[in-house]
N, C-alpha and C. Protein backbone atom coordinates (compact mmCIF):
# COMPACT_ATOMS: atom_id res chain seq x y z
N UNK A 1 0.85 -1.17 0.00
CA UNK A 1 0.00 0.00 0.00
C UNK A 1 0.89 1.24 0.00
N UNK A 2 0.42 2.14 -0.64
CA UNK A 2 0.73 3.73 -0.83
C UNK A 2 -0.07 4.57 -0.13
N UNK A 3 0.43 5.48 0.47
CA UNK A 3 -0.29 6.18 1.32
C UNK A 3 -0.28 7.80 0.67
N UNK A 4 0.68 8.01 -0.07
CA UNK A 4 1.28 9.03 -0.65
C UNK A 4 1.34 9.05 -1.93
N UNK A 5 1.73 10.18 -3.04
CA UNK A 5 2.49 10.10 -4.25
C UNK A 5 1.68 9.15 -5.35
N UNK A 6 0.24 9.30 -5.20
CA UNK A 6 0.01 8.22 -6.39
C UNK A 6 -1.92 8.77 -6.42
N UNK A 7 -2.52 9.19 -7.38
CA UNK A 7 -3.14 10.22 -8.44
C UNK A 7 -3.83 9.03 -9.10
N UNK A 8 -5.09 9.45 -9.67
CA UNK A 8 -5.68 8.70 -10.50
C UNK A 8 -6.46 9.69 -11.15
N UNK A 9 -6.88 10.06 -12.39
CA UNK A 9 -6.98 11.25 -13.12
C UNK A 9 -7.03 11.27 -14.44
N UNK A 10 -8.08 12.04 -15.10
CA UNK A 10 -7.71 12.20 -16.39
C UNK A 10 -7.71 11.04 -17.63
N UNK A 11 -8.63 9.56 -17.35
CA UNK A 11 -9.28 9.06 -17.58
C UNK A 11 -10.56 9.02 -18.49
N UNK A 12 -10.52 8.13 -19.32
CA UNK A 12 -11.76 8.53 -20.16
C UNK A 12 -13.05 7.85 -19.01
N UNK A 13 -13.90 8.89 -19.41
CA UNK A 13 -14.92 8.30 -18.58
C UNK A 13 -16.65 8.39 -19.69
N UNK A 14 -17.58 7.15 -18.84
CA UNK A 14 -18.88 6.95 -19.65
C UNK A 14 -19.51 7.18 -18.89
N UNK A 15 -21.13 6.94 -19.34
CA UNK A 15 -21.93 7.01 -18.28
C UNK A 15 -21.85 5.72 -16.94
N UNK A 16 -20.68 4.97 -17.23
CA UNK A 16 -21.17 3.57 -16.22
C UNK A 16 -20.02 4.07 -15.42
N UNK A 17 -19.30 5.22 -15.45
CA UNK A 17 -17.94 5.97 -14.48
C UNK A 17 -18.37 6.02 -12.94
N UNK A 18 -17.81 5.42 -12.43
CA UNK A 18 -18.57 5.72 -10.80
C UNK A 18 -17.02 6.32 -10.10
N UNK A 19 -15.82 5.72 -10.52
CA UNK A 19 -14.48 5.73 -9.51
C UNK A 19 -14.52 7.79 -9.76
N UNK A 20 -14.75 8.78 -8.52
CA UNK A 20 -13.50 9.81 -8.72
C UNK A 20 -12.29 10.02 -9.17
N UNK A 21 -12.23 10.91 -9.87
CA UNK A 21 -11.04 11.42 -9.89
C UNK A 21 -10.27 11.92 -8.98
N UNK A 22 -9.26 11.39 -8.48
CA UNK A 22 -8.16 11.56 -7.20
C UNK A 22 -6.29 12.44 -7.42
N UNK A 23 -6.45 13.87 -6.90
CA UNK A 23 -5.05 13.62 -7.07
C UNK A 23 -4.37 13.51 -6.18
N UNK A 24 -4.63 12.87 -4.81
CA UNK A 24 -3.95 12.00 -3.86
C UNK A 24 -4.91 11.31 -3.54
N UNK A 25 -4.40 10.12 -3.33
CA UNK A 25 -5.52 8.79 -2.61
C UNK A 25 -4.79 7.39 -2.33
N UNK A 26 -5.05 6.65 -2.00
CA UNK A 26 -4.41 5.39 -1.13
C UNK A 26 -4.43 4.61 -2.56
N UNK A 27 -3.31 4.20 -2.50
CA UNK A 27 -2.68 2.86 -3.41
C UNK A 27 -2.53 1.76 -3.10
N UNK A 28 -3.53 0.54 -2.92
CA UNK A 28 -3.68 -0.47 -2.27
C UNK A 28 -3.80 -1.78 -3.16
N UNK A 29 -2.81 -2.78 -2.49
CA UNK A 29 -3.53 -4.11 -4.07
C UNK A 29 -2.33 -5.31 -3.10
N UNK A 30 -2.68 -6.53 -3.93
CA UNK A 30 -2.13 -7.73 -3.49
C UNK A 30 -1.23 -8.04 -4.95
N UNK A 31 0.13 -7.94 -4.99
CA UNK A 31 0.65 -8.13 -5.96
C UNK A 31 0.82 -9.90 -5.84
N UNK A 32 0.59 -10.23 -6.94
CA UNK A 32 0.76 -11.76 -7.48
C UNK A 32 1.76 -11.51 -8.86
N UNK A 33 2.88 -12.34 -8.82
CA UNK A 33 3.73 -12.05 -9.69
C UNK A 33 4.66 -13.45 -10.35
N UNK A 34 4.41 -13.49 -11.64
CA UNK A 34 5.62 -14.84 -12.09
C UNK A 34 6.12 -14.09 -12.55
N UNK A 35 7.89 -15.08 -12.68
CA UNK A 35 8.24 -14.58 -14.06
C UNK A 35 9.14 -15.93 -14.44
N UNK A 36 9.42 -15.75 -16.01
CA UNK A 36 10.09 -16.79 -16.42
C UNK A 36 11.77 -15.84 -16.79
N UNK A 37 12.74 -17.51 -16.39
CA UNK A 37 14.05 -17.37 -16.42
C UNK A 37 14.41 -17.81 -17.89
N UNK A 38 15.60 -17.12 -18.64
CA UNK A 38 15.65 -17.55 -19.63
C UNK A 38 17.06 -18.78 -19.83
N UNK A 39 17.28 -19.30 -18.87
CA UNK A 39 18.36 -20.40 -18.65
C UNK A 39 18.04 -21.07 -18.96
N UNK A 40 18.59 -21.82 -19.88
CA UNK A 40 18.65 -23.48 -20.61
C UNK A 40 19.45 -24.17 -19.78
N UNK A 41 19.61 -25.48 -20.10
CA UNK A 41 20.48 -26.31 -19.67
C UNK A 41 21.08 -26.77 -20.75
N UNK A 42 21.96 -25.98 -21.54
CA UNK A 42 22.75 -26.29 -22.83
C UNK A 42 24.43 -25.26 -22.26
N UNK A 43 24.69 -26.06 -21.44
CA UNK A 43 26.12 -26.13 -21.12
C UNK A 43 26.48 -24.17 -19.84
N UNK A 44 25.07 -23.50 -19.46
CA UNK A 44 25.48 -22.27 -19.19
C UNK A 44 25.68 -22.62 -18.09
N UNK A 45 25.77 -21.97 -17.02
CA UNK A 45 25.87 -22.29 -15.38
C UNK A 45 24.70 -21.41 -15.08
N UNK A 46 24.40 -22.56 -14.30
CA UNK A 46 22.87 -22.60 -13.54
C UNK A 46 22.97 -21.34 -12.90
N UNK A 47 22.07 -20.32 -12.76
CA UNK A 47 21.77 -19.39 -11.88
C UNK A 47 21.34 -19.83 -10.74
N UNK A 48 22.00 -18.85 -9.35
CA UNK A 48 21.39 -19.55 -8.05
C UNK A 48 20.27 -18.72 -7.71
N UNK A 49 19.42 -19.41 -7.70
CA UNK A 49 17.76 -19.15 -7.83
C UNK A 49 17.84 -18.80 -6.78
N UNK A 50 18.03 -19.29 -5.76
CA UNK A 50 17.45 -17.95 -4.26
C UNK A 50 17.78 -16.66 -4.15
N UNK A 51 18.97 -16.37 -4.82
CA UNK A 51 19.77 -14.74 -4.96
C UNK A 51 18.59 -14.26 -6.12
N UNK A 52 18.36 -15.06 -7.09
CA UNK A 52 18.00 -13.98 -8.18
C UNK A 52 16.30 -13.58 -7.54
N UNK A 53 15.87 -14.45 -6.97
CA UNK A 53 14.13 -14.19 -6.31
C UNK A 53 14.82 -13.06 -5.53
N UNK A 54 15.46 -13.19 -4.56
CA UNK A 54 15.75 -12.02 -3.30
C UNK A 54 15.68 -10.68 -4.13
N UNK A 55 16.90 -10.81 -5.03
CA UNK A 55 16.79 -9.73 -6.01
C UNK A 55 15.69 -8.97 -6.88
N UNK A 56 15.22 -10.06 -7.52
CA UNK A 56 13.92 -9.95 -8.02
C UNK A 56 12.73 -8.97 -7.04
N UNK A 57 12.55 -10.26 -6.15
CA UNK A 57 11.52 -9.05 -4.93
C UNK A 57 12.10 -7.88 -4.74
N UNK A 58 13.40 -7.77 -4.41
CA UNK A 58 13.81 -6.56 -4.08
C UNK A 58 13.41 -5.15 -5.33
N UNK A 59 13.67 -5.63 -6.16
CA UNK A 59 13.14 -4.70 -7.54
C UNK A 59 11.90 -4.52 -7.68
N UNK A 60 11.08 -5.25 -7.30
CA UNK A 60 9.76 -5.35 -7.44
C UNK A 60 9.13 -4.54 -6.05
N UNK A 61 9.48 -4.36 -5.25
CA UNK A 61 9.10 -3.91 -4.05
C UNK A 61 9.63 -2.62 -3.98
N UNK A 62 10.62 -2.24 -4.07
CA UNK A 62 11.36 -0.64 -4.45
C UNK A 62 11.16 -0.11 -5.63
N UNK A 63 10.47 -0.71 -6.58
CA UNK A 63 9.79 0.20 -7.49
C UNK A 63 8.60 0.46 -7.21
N UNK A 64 7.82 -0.28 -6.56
CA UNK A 64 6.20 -0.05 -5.95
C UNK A 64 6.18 0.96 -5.11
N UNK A 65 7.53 1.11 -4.18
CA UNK A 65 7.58 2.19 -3.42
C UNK A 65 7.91 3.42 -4.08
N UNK A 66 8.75 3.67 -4.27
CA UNK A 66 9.69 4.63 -5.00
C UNK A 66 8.56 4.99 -7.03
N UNK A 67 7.49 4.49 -7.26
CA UNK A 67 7.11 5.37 -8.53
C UNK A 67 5.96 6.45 -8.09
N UNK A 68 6.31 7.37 -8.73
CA UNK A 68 4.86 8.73 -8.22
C UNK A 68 3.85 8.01 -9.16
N UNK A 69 2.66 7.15 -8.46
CA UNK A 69 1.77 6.35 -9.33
C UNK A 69 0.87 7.54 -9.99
N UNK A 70 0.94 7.35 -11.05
CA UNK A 70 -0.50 8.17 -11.74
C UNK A 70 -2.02 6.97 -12.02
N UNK A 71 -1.30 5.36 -12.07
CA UNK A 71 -2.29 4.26 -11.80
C UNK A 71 -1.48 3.42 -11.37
N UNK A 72 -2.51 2.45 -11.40
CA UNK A 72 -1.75 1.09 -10.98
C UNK A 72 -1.95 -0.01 -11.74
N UNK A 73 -1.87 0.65 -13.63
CA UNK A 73 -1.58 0.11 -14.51
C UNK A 73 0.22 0.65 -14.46
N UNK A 74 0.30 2.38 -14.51
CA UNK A 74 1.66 2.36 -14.57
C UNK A 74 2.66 2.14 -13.54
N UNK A 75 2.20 1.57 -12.43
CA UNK A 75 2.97 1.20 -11.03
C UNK A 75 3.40 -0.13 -11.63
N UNK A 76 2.49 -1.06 -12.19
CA UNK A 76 2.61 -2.31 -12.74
C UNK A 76 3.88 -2.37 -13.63
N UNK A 77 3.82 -1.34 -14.89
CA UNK A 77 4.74 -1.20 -16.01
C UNK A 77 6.34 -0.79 -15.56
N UNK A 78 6.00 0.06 -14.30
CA UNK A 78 7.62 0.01 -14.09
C UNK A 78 8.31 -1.01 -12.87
N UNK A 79 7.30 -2.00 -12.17
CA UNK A 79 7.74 -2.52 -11.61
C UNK A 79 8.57 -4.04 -12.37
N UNK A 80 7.75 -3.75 -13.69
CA UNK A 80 7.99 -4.98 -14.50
C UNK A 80 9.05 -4.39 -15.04
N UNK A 81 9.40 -3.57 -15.67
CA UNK A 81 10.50 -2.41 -16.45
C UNK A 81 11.55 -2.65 -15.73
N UNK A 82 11.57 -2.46 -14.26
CA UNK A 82 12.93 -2.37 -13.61
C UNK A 82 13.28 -4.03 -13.65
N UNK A 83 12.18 -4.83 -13.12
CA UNK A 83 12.62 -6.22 -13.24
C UNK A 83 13.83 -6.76 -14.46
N UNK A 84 13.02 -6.38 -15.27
CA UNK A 84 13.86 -6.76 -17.01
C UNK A 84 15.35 -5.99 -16.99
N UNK A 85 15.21 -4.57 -16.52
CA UNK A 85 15.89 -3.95 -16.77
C UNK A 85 17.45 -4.33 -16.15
N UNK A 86 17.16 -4.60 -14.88
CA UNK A 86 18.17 -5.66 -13.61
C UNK A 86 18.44 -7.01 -13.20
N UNK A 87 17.73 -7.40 -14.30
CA UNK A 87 18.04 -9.12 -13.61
C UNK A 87 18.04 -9.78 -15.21
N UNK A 88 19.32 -10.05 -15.70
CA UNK A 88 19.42 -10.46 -16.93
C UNK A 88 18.99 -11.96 -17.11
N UNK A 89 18.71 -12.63 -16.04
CA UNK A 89 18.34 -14.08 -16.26
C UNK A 89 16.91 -14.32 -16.64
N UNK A 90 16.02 -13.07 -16.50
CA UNK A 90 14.42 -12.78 -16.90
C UNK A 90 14.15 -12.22 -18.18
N UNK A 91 13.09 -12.86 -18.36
CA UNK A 91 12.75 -12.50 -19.90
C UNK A 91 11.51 -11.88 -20.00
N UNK A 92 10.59 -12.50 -18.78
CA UNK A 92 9.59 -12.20 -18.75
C UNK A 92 8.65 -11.82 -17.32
N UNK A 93 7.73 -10.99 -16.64
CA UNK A 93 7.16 -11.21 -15.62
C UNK A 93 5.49 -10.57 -16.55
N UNK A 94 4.90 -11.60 -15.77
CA UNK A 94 3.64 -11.95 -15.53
C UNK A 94 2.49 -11.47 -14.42
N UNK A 95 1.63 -10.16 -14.28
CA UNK A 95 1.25 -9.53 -12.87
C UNK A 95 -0.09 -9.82 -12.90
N UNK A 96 -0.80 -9.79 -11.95
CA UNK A 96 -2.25 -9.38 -11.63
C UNK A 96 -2.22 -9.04 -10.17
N UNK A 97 -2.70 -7.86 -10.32
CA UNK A 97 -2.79 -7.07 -9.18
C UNK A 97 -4.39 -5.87 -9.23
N UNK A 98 -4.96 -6.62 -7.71
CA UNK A 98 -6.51 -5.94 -8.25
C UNK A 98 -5.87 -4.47 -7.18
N UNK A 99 -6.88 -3.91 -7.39
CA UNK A 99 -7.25 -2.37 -7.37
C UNK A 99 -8.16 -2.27 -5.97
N UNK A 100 -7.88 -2.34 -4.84
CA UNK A 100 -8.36 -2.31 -3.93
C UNK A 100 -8.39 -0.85 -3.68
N UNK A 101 -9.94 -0.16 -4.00
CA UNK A 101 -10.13 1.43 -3.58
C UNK A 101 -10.16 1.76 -2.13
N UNK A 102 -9.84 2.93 -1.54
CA UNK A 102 -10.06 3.52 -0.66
C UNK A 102 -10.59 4.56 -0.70
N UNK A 103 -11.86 4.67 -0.10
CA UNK A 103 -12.43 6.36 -0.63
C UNK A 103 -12.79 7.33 0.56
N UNK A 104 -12.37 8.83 0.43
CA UNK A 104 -12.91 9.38 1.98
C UNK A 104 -13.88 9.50 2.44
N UNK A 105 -14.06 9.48 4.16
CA UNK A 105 -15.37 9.46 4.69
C UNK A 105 -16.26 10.87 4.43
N UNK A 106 -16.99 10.53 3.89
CA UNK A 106 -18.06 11.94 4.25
C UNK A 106 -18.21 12.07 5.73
N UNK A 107 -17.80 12.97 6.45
CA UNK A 107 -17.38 13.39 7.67
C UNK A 107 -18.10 14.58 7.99
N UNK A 108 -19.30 15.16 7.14
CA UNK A 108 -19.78 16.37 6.76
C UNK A 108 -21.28 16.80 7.99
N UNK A 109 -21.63 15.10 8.14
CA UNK A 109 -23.03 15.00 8.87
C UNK A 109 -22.33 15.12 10.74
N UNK A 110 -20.93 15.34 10.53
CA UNK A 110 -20.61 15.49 11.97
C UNK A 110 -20.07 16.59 12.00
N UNK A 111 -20.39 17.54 11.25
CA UNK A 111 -19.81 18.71 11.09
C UNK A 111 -18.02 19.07 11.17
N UNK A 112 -17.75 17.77 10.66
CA UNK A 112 -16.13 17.70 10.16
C UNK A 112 -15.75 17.62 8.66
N UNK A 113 -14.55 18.30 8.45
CA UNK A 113 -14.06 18.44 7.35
C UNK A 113 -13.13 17.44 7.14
N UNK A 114 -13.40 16.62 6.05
CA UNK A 114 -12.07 15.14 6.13
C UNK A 114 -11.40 15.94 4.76
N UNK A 115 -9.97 16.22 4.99
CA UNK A 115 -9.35 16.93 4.41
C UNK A 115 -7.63 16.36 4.43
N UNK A 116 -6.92 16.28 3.28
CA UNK A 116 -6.13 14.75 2.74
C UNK A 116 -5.18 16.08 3.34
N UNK A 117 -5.07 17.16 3.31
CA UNK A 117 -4.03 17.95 3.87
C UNK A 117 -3.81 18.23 5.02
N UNK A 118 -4.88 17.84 6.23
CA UNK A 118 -4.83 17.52 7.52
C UNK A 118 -4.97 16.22 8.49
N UNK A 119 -4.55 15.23 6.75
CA UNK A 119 -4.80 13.78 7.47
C UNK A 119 -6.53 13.88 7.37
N UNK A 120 -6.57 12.36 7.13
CA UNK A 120 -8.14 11.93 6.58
C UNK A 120 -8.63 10.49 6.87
N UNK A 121 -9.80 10.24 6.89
CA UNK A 121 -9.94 9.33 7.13
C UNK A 121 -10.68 8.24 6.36
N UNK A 122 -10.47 7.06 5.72
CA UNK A 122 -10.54 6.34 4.46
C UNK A 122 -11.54 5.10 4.94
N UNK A 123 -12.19 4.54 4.07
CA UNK A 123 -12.95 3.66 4.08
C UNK A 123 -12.07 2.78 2.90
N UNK A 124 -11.95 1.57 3.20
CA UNK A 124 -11.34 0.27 2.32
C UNK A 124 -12.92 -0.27 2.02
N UNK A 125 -12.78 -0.18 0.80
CA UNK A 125 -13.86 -0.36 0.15
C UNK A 125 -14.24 -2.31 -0.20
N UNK A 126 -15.56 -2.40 -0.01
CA UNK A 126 -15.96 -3.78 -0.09
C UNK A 126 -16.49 -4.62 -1.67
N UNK A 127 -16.78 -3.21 -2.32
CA UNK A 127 -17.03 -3.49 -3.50
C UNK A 127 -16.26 -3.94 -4.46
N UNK A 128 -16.76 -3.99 -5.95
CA UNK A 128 -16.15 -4.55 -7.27
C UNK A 128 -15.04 -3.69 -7.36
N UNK A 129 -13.75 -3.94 -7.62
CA UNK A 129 -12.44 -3.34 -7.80
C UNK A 129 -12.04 -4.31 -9.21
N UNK A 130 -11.25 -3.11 -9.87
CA UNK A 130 -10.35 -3.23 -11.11
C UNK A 130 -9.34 -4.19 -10.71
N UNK A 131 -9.13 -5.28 -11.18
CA UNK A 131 -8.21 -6.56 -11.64
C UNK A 131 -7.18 -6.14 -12.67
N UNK A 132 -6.30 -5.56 -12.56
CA UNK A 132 -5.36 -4.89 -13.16
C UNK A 132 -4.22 -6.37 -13.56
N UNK A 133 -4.38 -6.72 -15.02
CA UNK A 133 -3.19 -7.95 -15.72
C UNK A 133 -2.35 -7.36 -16.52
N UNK A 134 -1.37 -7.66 -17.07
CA UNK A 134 -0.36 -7.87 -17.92
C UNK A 134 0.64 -8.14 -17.71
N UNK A 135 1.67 -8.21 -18.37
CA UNK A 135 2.91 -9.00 -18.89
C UNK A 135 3.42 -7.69 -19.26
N UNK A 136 5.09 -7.74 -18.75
CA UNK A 136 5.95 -7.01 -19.21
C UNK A 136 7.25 -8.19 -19.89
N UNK A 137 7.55 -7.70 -21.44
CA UNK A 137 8.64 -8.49 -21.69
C UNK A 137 9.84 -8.10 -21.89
N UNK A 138 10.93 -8.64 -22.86
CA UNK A 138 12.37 -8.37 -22.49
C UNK A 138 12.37 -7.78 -23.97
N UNK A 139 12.70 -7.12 -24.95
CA UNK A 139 12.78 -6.74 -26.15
C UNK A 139 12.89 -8.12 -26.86
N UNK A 140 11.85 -8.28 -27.96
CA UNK A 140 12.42 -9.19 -28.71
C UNK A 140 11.94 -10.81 -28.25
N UNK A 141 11.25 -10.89 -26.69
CA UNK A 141 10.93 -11.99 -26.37
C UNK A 141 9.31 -12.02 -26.65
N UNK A 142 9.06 -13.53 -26.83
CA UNK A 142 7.56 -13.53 -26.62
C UNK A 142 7.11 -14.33 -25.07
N UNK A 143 5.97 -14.19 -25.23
CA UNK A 143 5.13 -14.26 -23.89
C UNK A 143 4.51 -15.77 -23.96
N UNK A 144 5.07 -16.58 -22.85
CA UNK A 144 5.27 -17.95 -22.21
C UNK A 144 4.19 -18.01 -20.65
N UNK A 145 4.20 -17.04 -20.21
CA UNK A 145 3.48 -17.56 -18.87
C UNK A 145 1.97 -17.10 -19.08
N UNK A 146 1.09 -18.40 -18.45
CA UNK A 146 -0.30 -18.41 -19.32
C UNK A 146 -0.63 -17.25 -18.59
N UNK A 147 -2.16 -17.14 -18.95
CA UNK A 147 -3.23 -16.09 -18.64
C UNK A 147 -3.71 -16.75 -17.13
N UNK A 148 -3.77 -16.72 -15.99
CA UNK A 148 -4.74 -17.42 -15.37
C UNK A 148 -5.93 -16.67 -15.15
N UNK A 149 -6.73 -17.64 -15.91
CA UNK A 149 -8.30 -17.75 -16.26
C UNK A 149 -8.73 -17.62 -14.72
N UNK A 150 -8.81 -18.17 -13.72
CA UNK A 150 -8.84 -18.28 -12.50
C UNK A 150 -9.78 -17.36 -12.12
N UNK A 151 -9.44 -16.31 -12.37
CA UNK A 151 -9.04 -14.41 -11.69
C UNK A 151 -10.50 -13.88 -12.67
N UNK A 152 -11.00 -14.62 -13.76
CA UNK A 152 -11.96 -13.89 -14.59
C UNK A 152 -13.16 -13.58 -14.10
């Protein structure tokens, strides 16, 4: 979760638009993440798989922190970006990460102002949230790790 630094905005919207437009609001989700290694067993030396996961998470977790989200389609794109970008044994990662909203309390019927510049107070929402998928790849690679249907 983000508590800070991350905007949602500027969106096409229809009549079926219910989400606000936010330019601060809570960044919340359960990252689920594969990725595939591109090591054969045609004579290279084996990568030691517990360093490259440590690593891996580590990239994946300090880019979630560290991007000013404008969504959490593009929180997704650079967490996958840096992955590729730092760990040459990956070719590919694989995300789904839903969209768990937080929205502020109407605080209005108690004659309080809930106001994000004096600290506020959020409701974690119970409803239908955005299931945010894709695949980031390596230039030039194609895409190996399935869809899971599961999640539909």
């Amino acid at each position: 979760m983000n508590s800070t630094d991350s905007e949602f905005r500027g969106y096409v919207k229809d009549k079926y638009t219910t989400l606000p437009e936010a330019r601060d609001r809570v960044l919340a989700t359960e990252v689920s993440a594969r990725w595939r290694f591109n090591w054969t067993d045609d004579g290279q030396e084996m990568p030691d798989w517990e360093e490259s996961y440590e690593r891996t998470r580590t990239h994946l977790l300090e880019a979630f922190a560290e991007t000013y989200s404008r969504s959490l389609q593009q929180t997704l794109y650079q967490m996958g970006s840096r992955i590729i970008e730092h760990r040459d044994e990956i070719d590919e990662v694989r995300f789904s990460l839903p969209n768990k909203h937080h929205f502020l309390v109407d605080l209005e019927p108690f004659g309080l102002k809930n106001d994000t510049a004096d600290g506020a107070v959020y409701l974690a929402a119970d409803r239908p949230y955005g299931l945010i998928e894709a695949t980031v790849l390596r230039d030039g690679c194609e895409a190996r790790i399935p869809v899971d249907l599961t999640n539909l």
